[in-house]
N, C-alpha and C. Protein backbone atom coordinates (compact mmCIF):
# COMPACT_ATOMS: atom_id res chain seq x y z
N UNK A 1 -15.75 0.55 -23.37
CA UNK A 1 -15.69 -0.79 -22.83
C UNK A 1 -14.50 -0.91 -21.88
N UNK A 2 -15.12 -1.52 -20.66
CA UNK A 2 -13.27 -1.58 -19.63
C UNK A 2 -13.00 -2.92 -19.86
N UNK A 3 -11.52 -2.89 -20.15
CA UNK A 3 -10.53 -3.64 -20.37
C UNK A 3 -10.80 -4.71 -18.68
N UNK A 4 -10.35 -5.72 -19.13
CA UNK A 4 -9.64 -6.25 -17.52
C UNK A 4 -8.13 -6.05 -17.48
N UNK A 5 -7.62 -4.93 -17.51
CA UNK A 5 -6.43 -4.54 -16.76
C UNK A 5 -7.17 -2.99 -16.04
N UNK A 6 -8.35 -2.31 -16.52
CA UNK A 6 -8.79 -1.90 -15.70
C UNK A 6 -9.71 -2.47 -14.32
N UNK A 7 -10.54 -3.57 -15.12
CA UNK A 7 -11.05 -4.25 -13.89
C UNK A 7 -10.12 -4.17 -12.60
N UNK A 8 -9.16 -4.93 -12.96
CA UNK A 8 -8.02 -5.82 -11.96
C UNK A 8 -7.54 -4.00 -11.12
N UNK A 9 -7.60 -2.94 -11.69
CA UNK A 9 -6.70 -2.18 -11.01
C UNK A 9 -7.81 -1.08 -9.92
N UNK A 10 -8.93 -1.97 -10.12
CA UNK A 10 -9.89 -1.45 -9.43
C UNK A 10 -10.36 -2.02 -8.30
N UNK A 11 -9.65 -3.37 -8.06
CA UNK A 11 -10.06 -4.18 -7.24
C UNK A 11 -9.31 -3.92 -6.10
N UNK A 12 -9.55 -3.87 -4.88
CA UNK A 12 -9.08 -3.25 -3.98
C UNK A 12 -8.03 -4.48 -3.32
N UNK A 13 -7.13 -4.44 -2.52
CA UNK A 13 -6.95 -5.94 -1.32
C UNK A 13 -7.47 -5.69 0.03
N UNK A 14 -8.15 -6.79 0.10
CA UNK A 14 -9.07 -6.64 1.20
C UNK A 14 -7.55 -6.64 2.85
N UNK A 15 -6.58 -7.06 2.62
CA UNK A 15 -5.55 -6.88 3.31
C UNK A 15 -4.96 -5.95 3.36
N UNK A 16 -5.14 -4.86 2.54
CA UNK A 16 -4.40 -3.36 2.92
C UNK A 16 -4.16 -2.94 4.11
N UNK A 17 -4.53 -3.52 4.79
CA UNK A 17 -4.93 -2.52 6.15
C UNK A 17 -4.25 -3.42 6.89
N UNK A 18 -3.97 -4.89 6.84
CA UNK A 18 -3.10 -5.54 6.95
C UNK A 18 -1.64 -6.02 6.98
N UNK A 19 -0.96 -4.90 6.22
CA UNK A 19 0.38 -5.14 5.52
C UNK A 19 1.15 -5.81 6.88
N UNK A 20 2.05 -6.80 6.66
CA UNK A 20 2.92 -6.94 7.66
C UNK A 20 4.27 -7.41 7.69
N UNK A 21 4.86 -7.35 6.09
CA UNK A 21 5.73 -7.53 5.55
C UNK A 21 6.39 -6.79 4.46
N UNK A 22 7.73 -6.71 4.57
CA UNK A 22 8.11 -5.04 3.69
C UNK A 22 8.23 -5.76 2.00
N UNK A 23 8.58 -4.75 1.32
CA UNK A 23 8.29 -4.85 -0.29
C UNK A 23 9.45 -5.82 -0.60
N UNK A 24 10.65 -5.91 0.03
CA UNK A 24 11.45 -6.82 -0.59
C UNK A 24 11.39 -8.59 -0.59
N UNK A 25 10.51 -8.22 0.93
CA UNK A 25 10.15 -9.74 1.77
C UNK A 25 8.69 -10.46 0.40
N UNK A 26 8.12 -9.51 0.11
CA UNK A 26 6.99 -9.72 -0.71
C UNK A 26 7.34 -10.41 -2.29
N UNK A 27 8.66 -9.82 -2.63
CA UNK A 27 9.16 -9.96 -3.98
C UNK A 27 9.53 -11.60 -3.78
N UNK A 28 10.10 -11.79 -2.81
CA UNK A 28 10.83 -12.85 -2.84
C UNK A 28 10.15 -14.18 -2.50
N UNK A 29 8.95 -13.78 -1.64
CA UNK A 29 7.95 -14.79 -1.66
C UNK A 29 6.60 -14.98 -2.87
N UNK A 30 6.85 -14.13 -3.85
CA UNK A 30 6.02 -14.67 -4.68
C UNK A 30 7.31 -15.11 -5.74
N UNK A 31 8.08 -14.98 -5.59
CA UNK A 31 8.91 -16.00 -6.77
C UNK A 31 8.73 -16.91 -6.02
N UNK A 32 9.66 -17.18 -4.91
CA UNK A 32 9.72 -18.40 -4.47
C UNK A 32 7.94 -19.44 -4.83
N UNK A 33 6.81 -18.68 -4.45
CA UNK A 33 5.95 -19.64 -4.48
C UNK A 33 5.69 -19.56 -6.10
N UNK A 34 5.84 -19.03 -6.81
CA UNK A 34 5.38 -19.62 -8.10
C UNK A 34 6.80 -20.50 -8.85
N UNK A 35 8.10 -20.60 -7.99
CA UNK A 35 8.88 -21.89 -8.26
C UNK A 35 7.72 -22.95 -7.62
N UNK A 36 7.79 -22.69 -6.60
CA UNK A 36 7.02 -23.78 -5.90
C UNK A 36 5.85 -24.17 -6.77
N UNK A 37 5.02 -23.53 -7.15
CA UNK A 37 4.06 -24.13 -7.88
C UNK A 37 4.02 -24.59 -9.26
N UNK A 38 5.04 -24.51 -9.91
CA UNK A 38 5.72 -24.61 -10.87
C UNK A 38 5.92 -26.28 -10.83
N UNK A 39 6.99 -26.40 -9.69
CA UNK A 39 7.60 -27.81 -9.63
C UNK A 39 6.34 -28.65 -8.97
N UNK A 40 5.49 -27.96 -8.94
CA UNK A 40 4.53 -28.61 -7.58
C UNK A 40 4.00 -29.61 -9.30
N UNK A 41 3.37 -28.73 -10.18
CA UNK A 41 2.65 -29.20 -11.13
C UNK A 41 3.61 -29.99 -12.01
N UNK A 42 4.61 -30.06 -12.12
CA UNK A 42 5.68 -30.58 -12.86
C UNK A 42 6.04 -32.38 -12.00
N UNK A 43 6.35 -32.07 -10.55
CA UNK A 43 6.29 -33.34 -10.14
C UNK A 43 4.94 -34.00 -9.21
N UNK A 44 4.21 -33.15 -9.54
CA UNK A 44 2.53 -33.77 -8.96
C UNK A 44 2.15 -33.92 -7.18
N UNK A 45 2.85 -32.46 -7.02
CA UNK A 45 2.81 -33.07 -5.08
C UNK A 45 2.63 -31.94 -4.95
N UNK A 46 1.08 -32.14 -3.95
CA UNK A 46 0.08 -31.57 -3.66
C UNK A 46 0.42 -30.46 -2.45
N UNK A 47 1.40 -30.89 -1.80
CA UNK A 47 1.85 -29.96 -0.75
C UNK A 47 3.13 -28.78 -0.90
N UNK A 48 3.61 -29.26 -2.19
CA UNK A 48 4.55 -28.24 -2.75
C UNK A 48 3.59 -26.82 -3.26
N UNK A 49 2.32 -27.64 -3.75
CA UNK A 49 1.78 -26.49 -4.40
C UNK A 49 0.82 -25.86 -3.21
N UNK A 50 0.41 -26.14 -2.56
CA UNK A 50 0.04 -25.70 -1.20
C UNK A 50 0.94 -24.77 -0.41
N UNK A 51 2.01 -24.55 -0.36
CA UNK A 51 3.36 -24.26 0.46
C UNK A 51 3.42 -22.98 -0.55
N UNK A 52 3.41 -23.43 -2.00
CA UNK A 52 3.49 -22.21 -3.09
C UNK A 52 2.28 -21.19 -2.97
N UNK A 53 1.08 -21.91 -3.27
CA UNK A 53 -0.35 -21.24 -2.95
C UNK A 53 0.06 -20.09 -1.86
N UNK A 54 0.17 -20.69 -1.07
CA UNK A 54 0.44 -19.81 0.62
C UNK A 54 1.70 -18.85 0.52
N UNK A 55 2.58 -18.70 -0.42
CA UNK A 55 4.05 -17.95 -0.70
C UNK A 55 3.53 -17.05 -1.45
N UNK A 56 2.60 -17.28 -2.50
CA UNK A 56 2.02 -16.66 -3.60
C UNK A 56 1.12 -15.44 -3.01
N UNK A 57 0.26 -16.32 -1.48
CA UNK A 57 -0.76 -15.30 -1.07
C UNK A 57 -0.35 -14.10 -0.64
N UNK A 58 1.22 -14.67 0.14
CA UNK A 58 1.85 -14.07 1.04
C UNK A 58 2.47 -12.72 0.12
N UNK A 59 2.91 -13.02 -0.67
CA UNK A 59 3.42 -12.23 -1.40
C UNK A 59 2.81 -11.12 -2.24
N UNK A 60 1.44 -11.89 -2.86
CA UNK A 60 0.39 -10.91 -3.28
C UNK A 60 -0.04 -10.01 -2.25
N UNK A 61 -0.43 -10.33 -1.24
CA UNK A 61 -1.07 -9.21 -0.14
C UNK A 61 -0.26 -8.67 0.54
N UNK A 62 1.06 -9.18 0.85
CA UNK A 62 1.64 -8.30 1.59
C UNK A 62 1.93 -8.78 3.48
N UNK A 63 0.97 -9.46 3.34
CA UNK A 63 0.01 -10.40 4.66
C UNK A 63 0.69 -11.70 5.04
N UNK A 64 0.61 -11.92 6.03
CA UNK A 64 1.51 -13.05 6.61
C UNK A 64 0.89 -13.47 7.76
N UNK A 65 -0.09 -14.67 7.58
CA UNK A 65 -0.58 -14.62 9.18
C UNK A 65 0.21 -15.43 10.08
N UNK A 66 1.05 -15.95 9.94
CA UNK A 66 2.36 -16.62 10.38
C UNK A 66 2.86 -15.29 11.28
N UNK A 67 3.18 -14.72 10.83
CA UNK A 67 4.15 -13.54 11.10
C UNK A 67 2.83 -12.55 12.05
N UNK A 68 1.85 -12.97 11.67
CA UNK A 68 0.52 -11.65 12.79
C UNK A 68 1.10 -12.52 14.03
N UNK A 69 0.72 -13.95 14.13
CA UNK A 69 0.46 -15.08 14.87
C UNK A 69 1.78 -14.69 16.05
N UNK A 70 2.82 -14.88 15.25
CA UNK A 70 4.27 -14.89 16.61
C UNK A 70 4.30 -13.27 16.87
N UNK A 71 3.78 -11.74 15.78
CA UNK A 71 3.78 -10.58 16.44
C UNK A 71 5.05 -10.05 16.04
N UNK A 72 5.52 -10.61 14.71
CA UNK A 72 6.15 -10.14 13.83
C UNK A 72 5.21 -9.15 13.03
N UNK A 73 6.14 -7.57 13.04
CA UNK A 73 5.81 -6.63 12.33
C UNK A 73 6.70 -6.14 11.21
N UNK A 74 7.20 -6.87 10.72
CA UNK A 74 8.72 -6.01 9.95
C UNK A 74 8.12 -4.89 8.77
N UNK A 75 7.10 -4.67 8.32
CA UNK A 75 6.56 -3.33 7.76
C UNK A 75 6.09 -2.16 8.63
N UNK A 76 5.88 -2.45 9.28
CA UNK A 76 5.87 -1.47 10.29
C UNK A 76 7.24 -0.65 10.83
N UNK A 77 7.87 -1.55 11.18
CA UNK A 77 9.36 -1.16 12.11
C UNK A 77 10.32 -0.70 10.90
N UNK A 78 10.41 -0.71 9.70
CA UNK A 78 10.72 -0.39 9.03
C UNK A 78 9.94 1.21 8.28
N UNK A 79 9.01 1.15 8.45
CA UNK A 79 8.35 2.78 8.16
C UNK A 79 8.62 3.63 8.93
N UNK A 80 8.41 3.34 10.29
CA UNK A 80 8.33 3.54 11.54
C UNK A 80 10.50 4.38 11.85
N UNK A 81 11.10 3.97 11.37
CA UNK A 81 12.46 4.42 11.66
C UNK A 81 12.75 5.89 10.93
């Protein structure tokens, strides 16, 4: 029988191929968004947890379309040296 911690480690990110932010930038935006979503649900405002959602994504994938958008690469330029 597979576990779901095998499920989950089978599931691919459809953003791999995407990366555009380095591992430390990633750490720090999924804390930050799960503070954010934290306080979002604690004081009931819908755009904190939105702001978190989007820190959370950012951080899970690696992906930043903010950062595609202005042509910010900082995972790259950092492998790349």
């Amino acid at each position: 029988m597979e576990t779901l911690t095998h499920k989950l480690a089978n599931v691919s990110n459809p953003f791999a191929d995407k990366v555009n932010i380095e591992k430390n930038e990633r750490i720090a935006s999924a804390v930050t968004g799960s503070l954010l979503i934290y306080r979002a649900f604690k004081k009931k405002s819908f755009l904190r947890g939105l702001a978190g959602g989007y820190m959370l994504f950012r951080g899970a994938t690696g992906y930043c379309p903010v950062s595609q958008l202005v042509g910010k690469d900082l995972a790259s330029a950092v492998m790349n040296r």
